[in-house]
Protein backbone atom coordinates (compact mmCIF):
# COMPACT_ATOMS: atom_id res chain seq x y z
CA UNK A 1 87.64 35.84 -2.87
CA UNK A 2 87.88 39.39 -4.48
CA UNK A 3 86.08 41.92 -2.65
CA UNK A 4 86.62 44.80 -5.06
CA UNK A 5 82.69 45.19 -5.84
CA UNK A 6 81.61 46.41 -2.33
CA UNK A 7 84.30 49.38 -2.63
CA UNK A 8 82.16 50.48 -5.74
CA UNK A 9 78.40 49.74 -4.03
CA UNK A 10 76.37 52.75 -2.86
CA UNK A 11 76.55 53.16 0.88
CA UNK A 12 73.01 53.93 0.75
CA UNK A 13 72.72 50.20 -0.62
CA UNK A 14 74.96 48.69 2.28
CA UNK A 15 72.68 50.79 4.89
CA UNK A 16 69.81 49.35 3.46
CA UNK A 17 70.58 46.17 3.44
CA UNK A 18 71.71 45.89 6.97
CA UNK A 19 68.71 47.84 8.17
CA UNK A 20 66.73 45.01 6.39
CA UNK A 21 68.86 42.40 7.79
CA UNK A 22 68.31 43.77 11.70
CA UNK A 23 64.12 44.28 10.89
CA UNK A 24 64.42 40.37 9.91
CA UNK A 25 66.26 39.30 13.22
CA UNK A 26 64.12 41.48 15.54
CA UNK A 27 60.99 40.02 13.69
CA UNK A 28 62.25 36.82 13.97
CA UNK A 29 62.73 36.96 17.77
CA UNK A 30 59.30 38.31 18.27
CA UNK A 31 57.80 35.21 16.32
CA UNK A 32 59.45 32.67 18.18
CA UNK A 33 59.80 34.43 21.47
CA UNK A 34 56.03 35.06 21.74
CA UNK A 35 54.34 32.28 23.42
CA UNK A 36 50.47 31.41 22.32
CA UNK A 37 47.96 31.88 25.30
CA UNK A 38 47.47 28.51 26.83
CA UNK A 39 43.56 27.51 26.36
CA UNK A 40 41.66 26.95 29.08
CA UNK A 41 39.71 23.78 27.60
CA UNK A 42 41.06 20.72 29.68
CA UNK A 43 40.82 17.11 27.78
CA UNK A 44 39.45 14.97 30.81
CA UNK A 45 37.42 16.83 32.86
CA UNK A 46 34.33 19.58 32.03
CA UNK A 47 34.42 23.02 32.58
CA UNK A 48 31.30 25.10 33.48
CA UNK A 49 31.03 28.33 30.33
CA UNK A 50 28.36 30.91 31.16
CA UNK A 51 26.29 31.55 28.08
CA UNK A 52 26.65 35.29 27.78
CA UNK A 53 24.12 35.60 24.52
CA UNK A 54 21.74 34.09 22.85
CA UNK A 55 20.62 34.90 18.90
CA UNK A 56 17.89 33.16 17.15
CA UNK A 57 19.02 32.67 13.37
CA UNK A 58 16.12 30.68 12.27
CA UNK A 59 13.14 29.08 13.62
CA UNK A 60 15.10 25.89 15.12
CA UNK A 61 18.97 27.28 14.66
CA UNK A 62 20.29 29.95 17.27
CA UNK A 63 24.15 31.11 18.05
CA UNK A 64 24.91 30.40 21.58
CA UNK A 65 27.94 32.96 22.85
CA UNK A 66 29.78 31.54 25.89
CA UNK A 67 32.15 33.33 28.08
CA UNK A 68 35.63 32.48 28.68
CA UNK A 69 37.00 32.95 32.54
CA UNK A 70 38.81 36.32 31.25
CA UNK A 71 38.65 39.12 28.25
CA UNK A 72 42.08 37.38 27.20
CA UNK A 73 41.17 34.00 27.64
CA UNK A 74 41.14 31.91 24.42
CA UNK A 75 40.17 28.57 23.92
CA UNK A 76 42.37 26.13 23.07
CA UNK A 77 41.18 24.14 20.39
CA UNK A 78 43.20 23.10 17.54
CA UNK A 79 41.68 23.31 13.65
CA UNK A 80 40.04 20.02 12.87
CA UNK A 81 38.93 19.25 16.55
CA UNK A 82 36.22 19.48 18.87
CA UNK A 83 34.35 19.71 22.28
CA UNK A 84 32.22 17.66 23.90
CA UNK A 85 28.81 19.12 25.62
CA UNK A 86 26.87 17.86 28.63
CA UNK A 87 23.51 18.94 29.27
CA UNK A 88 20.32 16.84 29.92
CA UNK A 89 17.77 15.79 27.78
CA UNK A 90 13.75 15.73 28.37
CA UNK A 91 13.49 12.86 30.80
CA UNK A 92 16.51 14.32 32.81
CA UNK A 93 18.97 12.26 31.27
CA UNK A 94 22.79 13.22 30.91
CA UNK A 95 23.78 13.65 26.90
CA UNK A 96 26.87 13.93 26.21
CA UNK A 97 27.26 15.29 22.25
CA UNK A 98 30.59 16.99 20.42
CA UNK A 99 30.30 20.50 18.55
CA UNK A 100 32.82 22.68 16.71
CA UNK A 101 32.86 25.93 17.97
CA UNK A 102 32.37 28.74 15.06
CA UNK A 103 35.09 30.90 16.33
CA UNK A 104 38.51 30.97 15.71
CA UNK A 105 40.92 29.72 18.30
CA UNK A 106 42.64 33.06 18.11
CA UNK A 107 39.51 34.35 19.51
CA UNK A 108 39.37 35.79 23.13
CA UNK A 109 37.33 35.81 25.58
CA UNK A 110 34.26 34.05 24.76
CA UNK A 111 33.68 31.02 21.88
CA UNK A 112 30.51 30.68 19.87
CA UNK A 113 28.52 26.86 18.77
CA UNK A 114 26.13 27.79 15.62
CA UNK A 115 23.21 24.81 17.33
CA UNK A 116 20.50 23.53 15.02
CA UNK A 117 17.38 21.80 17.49
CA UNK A 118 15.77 19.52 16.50
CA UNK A 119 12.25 18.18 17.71
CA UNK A 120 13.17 14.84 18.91
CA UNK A 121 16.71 15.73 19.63
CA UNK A 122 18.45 15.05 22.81
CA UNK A 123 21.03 17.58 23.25
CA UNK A 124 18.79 19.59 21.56
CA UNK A 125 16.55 19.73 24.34
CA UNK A 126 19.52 21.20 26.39
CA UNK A 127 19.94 24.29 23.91
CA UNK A 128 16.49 24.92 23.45
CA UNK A 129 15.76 25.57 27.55
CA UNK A 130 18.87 27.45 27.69
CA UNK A 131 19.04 31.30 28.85
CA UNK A 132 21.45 33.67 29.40
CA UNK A 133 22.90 33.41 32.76
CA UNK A 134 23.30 29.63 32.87
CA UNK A 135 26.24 27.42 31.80
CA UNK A 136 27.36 24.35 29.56
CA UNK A 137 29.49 21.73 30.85
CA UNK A 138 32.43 21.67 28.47
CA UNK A 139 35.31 19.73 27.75
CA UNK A 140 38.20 19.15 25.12
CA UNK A 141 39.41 19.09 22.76
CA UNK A 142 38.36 15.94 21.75
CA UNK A 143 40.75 13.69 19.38
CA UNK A 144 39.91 10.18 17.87
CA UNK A 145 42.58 8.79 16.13
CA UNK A 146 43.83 11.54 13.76
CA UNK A 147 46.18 9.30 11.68
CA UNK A 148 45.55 5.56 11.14
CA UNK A 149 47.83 3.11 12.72
């Protein structure tokens, strides 16, 4: 293999080449050394999340912010999925329903569920009685058979 052509390239060429080479192994060592925040949903049992905020968007729709258990916290849920709620309904009842949460998993500290109420809903009945200061029952994510068999 003749090497003859690097005795007539431009140092300044060579130097920038390697810097550009070292910026791609140090950024490539950040990306895979850096570890994603572990979420803090669990799959089998329900956590409590203090609702933090409460915004009225229409006359039967209202954002519902929930706190996570620290500023750095994030969720945990993977794109596509969701959580399941618990709350009770009118007659005291347990309702169990899943939402998708309207904030990024890349989010920290708190997650927010966009709820529409409706009259005769069950769960809805849960949101509507709400207030800030109390907590939902959470758990997740929740998977159902992603890929067929």
């Amino acid at each position: 293999m003749d090497l003859e052509f690097l005795q007539t390239v431009d140092p300044q060429i060579l130097v920038g080449v390697a810097v550009a080479v070292v910026a791609i192994a140090i950024g490539a060592i950040f990306l895979f050394s850096s570890k994603k925040p572990r979420g803090v949903l669990d799959p089998e049992n329900f956590r409590d999340f203090k609702l933090v905020k409460r915004t009225q968007l229409s006359h039967n729709v209202a954002k519902f912010t929930f706190a996570l258990p620290t500023p750095t916290s994030v969720l945990g849920l993977p794109i596509g999925q969701h959580i399941s709620c618990r709350g009770k309904d009118s007659q005291g009842e347990e309702v169990i329903k899943p939402y998708t949460p309207t904030t990024l998993d890349s989010d920290v500290g708190s997650f927010e569920l966009v709820i529409k109420m409706y009259p005769q809903g069950r769960m809805s009945h849960h949101f509507r009685e709400m207030r800030v200061g109390e907590s939902l029952a959470v758990k997740g994510p929740k998977v159902q058979g992603l890929f067929p068999q």
